[in-house]
PDB file of N, CA and C in Angstrom:
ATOM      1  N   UNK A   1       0.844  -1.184   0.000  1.00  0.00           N
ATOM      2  CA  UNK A   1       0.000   0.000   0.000  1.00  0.00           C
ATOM      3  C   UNK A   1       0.879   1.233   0.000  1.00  0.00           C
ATOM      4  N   UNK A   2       0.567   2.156  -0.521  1.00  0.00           N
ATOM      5  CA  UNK A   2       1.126   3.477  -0.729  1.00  0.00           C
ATOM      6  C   UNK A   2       0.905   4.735   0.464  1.00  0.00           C
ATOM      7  N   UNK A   3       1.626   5.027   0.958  1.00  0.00           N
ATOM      8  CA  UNK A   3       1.354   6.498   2.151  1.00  0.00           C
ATOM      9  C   UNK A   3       0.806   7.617   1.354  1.00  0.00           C
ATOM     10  N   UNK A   4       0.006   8.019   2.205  1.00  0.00           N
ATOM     11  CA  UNK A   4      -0.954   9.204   1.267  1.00  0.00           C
ATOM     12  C   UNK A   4      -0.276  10.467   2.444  1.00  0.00           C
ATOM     13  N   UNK A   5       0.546  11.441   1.745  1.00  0.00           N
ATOM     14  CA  UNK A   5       0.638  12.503   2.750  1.00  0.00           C
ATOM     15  C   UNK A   5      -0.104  13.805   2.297  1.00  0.00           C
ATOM     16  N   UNK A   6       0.377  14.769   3.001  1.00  0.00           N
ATOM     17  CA  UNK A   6      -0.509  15.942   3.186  1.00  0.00           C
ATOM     18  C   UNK A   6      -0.922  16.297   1.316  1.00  0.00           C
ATOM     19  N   UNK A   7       0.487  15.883   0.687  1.00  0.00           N
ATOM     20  CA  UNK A   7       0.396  16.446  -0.723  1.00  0.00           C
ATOM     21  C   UNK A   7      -0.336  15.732  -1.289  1.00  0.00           C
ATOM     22  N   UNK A   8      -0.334  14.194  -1.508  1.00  0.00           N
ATOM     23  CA  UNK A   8      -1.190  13.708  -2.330  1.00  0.00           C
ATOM     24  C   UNK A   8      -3.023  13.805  -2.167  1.00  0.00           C
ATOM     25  N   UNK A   9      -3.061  13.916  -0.656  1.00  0.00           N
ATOM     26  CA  UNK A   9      -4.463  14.312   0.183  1.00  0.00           C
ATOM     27  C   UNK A   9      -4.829  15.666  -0.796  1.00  0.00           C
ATOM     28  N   UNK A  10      -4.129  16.876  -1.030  1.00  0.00           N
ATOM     29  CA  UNK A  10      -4.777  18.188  -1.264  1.00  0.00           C
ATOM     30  C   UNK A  10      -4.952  17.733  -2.690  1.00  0.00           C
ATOM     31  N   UNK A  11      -4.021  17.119  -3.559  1.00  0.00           N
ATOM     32  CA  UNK A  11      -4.245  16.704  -4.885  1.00  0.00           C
ATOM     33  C   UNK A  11      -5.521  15.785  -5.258  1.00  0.00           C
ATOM     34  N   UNK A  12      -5.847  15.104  -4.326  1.00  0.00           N
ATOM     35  CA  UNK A  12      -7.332  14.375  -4.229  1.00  0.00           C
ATOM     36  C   UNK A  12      -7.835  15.308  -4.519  1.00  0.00           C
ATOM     37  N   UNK A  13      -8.149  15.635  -3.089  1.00  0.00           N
ATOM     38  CA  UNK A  13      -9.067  16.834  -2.878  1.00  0.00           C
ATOM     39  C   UNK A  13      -9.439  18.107  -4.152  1.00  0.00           C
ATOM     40  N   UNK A  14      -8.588  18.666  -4.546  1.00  0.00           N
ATOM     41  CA  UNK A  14      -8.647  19.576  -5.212  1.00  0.00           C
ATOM     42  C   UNK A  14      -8.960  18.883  -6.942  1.00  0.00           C
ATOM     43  N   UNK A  15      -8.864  17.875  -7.043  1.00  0.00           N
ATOM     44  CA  UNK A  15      -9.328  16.891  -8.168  1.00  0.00           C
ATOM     45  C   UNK A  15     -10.911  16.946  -8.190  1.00  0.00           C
ATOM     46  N   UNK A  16     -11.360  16.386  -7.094  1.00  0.00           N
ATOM     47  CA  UNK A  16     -12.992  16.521  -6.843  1.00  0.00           C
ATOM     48  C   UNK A  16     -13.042  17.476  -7.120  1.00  0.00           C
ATOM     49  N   UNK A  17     -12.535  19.047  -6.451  1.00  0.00           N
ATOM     50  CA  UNK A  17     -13.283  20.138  -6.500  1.00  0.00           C
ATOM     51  C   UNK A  17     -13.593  20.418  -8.186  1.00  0.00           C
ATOM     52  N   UNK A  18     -12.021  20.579  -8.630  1.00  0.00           N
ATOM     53  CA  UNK A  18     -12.111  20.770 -10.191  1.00  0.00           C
ATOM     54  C   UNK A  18     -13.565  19.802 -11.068  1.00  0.00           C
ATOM     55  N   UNK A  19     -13.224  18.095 -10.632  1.00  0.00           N
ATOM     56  CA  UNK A  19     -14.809  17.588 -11.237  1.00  0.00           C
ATOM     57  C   UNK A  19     -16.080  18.099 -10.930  1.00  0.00           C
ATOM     58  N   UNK A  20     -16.273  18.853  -9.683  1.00  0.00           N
ATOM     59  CA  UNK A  20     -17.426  19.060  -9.934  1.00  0.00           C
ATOM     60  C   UNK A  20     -17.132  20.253 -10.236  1.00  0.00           C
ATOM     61  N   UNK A  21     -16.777  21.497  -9.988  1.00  0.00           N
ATOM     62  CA  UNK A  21     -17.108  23.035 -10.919  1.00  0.00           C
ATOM     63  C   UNK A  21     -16.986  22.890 -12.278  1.00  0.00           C
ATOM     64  N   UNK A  22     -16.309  21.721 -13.007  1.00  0.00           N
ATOM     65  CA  UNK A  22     -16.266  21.940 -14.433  1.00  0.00           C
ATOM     66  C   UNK A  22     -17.639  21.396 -15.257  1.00  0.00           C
ATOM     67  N   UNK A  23     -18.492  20.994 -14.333  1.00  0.00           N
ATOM     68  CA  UNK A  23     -20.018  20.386 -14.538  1.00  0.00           C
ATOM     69  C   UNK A  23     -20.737  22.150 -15.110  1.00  0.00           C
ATOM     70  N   UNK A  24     -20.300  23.041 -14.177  1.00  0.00           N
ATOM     71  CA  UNK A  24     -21.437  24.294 -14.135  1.00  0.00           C
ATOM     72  C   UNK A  24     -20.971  25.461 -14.806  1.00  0.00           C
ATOM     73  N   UNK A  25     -19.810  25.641 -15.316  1.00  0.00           N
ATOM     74  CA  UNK A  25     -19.418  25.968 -16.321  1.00  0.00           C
ATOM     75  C   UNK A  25     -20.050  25.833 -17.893  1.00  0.00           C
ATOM     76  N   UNK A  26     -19.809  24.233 -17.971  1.00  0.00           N
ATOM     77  CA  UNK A  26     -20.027  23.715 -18.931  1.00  0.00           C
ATOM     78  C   UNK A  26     -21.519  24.368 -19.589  1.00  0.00           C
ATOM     79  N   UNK A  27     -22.278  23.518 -18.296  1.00  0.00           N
ATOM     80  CA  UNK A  27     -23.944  23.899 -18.224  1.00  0.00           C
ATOM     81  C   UNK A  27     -24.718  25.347 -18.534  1.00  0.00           C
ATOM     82  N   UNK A  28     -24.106  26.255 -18.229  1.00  0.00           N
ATOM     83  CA  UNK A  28     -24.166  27.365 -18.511  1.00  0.00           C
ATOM     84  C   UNK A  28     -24.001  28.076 -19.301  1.00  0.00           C
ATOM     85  N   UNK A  29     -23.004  27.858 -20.025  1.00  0.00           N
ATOM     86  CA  UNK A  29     -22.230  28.192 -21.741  1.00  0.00           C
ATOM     87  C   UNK A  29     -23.315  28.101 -22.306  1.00  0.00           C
ATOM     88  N   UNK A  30     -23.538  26.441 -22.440  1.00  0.00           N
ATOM     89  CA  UNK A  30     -24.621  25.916 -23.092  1.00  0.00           C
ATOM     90  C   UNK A  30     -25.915  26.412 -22.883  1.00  0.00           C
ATOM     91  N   UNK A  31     -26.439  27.011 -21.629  1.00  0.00           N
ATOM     92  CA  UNK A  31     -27.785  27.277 -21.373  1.00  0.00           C
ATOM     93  C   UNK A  31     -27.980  28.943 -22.152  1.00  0.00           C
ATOM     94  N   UNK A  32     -26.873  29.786 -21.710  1.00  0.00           N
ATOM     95  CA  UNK A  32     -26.752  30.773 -22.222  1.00  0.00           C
ATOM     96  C   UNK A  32     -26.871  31.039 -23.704  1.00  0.00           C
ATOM     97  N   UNK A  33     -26.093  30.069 -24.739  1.00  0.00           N
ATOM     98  CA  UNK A  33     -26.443  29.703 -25.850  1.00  0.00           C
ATOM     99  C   UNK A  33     -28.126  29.763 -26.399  1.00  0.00           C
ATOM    100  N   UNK A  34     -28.655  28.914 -25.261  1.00  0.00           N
ATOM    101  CA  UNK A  34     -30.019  28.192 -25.759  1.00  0.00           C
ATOM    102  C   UNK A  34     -31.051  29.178 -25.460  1.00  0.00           C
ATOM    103  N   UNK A  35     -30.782  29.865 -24.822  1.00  0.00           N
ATOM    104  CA  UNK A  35     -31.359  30.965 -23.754  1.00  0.00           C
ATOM    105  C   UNK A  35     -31.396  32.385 -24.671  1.00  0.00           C
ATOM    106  N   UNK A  36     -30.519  33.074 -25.409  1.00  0.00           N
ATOM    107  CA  UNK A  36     -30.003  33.645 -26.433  1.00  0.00           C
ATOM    108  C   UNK A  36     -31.068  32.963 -27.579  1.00  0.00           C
ATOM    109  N   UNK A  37     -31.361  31.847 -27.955  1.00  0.00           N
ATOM    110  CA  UNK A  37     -32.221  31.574 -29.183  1.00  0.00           C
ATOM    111  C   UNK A  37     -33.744  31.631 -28.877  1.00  0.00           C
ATOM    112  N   UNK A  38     -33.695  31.011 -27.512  1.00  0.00           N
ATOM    113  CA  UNK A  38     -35.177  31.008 -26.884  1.00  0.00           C
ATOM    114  C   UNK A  38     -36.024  32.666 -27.347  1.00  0.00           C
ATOM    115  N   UNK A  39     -35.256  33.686 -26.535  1.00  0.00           N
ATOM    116  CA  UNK A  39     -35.589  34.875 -26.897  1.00  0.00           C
ATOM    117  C   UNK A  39     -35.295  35.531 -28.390  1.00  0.00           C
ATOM    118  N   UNK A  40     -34.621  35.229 -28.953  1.00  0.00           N
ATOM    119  CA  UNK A  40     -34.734  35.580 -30.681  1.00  0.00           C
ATOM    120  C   UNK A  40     -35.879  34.837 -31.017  1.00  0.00           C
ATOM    121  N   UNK A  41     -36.381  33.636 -30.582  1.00  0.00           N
ATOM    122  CA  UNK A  41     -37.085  33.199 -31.488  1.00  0.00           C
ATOM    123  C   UNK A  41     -38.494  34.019 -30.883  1.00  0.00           C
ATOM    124  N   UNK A  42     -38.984  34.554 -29.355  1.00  0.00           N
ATOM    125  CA  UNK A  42     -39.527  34.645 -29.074  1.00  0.00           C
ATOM    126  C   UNK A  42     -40.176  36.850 -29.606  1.00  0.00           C
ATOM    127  N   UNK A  43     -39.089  37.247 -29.947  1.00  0.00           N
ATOM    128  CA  UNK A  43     -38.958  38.953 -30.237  1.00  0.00           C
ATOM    129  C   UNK A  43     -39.127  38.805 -31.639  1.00  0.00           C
ATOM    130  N   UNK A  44     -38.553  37.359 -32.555  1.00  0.00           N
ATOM    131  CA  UNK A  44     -39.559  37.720 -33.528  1.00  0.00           C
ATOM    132  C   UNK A  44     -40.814  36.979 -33.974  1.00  0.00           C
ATOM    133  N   UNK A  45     -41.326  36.091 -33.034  1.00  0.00           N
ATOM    134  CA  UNK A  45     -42.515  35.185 -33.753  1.00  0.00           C
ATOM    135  C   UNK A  45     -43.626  36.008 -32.538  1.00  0.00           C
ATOM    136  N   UNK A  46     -42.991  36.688 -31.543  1.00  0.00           N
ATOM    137  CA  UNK A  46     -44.390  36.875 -30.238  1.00  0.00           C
ATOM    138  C   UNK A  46     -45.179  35.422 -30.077  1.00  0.00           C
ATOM    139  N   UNK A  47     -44.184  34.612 -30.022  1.00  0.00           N
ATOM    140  CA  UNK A  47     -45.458  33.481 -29.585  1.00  0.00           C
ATOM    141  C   UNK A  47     -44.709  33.289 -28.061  1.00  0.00           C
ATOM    142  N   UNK A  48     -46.191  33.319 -27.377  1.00  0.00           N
ATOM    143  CA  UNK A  48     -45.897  33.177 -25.445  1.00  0.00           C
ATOM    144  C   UNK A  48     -45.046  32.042 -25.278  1.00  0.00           C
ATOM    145  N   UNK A  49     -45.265  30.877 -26.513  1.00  0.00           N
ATOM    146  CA  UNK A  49     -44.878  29.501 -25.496  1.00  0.00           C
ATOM    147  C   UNK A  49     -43.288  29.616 -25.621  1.00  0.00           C
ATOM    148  N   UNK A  50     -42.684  30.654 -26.612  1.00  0.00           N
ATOM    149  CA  UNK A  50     -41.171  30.697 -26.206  1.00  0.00           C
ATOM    150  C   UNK A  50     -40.611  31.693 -25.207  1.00  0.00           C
ATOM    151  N   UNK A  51     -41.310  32.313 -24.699  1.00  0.00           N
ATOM    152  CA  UNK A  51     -41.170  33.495 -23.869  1.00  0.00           C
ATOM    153  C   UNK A  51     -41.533  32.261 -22.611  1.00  0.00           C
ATOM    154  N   UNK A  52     -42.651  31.973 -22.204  1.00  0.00           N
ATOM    155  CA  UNK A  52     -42.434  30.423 -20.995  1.00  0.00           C
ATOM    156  C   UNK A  52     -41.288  29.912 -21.228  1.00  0.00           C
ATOM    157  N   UNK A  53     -40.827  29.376 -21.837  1.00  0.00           N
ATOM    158  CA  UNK A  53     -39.534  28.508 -22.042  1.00  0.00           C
ATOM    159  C   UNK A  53     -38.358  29.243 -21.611  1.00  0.00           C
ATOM    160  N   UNK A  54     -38.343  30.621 -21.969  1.00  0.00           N
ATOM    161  CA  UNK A  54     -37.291  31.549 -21.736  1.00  0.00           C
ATOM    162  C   UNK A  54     -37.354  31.742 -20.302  1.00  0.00           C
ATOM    163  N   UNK A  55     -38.313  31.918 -19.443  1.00  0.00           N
ATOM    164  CA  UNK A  55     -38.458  31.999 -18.142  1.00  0.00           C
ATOM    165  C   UNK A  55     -38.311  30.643 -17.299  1.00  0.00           C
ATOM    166  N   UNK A  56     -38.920  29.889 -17.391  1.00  0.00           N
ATOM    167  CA  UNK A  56     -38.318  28.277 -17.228  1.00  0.00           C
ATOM    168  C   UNK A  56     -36.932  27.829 -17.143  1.00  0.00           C
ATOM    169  N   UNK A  57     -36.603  28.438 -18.050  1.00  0.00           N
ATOM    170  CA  UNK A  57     -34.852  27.956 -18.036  1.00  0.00           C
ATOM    171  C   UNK A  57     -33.932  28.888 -17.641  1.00  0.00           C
ATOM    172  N   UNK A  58     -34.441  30.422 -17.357  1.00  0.00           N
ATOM    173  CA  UNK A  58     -33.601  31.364 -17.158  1.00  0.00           C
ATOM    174  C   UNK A  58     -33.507  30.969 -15.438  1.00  0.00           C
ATOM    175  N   UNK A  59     -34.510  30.510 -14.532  1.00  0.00           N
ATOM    176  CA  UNK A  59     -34.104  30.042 -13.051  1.00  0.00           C
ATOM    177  C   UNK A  59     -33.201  28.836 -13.057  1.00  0.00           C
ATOM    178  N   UNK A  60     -33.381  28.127 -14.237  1.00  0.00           N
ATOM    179  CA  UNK A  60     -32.382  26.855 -14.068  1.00  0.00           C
ATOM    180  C   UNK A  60     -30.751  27.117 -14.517  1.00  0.00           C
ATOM    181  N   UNK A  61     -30.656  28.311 -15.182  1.00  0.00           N
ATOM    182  CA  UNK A  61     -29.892  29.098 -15.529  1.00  0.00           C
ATOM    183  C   UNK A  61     -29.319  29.589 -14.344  1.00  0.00           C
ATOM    184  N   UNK A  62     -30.241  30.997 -13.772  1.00  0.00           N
ATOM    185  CA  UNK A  62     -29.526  31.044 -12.465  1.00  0.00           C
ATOM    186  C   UNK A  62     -28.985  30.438 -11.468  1.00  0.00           C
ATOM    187  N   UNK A  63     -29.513  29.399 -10.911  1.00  0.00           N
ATOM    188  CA  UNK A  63     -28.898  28.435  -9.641  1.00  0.00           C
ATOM    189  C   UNK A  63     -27.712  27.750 -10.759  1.00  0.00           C
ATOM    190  N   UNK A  64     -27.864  27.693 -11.738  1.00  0.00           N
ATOM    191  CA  UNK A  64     -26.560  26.724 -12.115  1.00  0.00           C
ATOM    192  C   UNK A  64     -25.157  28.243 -12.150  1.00  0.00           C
ATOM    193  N   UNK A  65     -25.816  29.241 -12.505  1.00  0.00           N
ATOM    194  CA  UNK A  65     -24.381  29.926 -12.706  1.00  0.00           C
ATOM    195  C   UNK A  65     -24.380  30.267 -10.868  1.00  0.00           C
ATOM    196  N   UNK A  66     -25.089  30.221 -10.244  1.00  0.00           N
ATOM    197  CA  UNK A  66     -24.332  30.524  -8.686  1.00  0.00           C
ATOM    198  C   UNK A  66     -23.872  29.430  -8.336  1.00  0.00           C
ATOM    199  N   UNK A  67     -24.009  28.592  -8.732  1.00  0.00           N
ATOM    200  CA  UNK A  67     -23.159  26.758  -7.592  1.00  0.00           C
ATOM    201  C   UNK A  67     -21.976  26.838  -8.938  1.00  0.00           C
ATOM    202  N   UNK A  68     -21.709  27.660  -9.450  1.00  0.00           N
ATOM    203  CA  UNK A  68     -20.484  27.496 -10.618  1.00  0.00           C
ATOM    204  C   UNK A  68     -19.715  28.936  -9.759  1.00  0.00           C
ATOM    205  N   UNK A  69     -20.337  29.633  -8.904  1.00  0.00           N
ATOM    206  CA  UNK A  69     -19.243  30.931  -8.401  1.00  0.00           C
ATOM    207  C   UNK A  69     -18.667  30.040  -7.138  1.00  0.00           C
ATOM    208  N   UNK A  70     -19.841  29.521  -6.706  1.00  0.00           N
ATOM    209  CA  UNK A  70     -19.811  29.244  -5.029  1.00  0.00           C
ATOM    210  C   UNK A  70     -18.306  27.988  -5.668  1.00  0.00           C
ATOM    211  N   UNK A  71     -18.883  27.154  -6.315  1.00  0.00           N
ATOM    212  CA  UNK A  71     -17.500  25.654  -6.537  1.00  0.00           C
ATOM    213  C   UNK A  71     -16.140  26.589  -7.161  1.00  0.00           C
ATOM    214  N   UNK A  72     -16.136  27.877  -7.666  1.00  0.00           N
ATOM    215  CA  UNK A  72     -15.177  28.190  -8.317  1.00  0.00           C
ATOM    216  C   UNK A  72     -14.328  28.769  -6.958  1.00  0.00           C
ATOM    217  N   UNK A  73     -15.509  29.529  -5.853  1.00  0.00           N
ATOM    218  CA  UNK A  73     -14.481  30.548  -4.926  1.00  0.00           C
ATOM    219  C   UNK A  73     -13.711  29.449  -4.067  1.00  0.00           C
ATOM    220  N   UNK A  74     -14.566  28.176  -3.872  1.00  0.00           N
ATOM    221  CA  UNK A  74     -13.981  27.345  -3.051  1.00  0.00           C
ATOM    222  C   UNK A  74     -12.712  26.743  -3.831  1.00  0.00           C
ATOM    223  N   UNK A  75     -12.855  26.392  -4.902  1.00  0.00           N
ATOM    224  CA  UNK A  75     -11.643  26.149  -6.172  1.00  0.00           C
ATOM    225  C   UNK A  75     -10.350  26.993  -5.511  1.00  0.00           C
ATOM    226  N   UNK A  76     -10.397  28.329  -6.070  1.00  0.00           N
ATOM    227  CA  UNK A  76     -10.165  29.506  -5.665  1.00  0.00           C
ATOM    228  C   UNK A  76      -9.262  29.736  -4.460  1.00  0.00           C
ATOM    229  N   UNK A  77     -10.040  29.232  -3.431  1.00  0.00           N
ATOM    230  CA  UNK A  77      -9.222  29.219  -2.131  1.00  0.00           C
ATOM    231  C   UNK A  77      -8.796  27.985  -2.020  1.00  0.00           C
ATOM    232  N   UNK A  78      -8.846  26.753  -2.203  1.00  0.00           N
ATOM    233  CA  UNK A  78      -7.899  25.814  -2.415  1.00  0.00           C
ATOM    234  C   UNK A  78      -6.849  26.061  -3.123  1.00  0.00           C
ATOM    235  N   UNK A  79      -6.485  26.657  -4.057  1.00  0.00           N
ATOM    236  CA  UNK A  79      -5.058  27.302  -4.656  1.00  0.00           C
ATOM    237  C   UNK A  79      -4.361  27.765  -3.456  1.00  0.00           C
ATOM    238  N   UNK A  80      -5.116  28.741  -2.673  1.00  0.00           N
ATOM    239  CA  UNK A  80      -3.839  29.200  -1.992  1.00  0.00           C
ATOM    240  C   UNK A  80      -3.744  28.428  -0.738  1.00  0.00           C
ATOM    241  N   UNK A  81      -4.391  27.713  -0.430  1.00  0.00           N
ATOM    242  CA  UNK A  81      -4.068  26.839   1.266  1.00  0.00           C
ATOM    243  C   UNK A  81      -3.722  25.704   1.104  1.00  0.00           C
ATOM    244  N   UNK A  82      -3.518  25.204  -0.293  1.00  0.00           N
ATOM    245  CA  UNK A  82      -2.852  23.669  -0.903  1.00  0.00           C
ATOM    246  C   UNK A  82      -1.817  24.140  -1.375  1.00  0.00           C
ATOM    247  N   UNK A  83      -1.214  24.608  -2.224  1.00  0.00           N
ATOM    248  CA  UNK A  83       0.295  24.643  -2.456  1.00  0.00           C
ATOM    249  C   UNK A  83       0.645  25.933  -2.164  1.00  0.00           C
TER     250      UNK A  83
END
């Protein structure tokens, strides 16, 4: 078996962190993208059911870009208290 010391522990650690913030990043690009067409399509056809859709996804939008600040600041401060 291999000794795990303080260094290889923060390198774990900071592995997870990176897997999960690179989830809400991702998610967001993409939503922003979709989110951007939702409303073009909706400013020029005036049909409600894309303007719902635009509102629908703009909250799923929000909570994903705040758990992408919150995983980044914690990211963030693992830089400086790991190496």
């Amino acid at each position: 078996m291999f000794g795990l010391d303080a260094f290889h522990l923060a390198r774990i650690q900071f592995a997870f962190t990176v897997s999960f913030h690179i989830i809400f990043p991702a998610i967001t690009i993409g939503l922003a993208s979709y989110l951007a067409v939702l409303e073009g399509l909706w400013l020029k056809s005036k049909n409600p059911t894309w303007r719902s859709l635009y509102h629908f996804w703009s909250k799923i939008f929000a909570v994903n870009f705040g758990m992408g600040v919150v995983s980044g600041l914690v990211m963030a401060y693992q830089f400086g208290t790991n190496w």
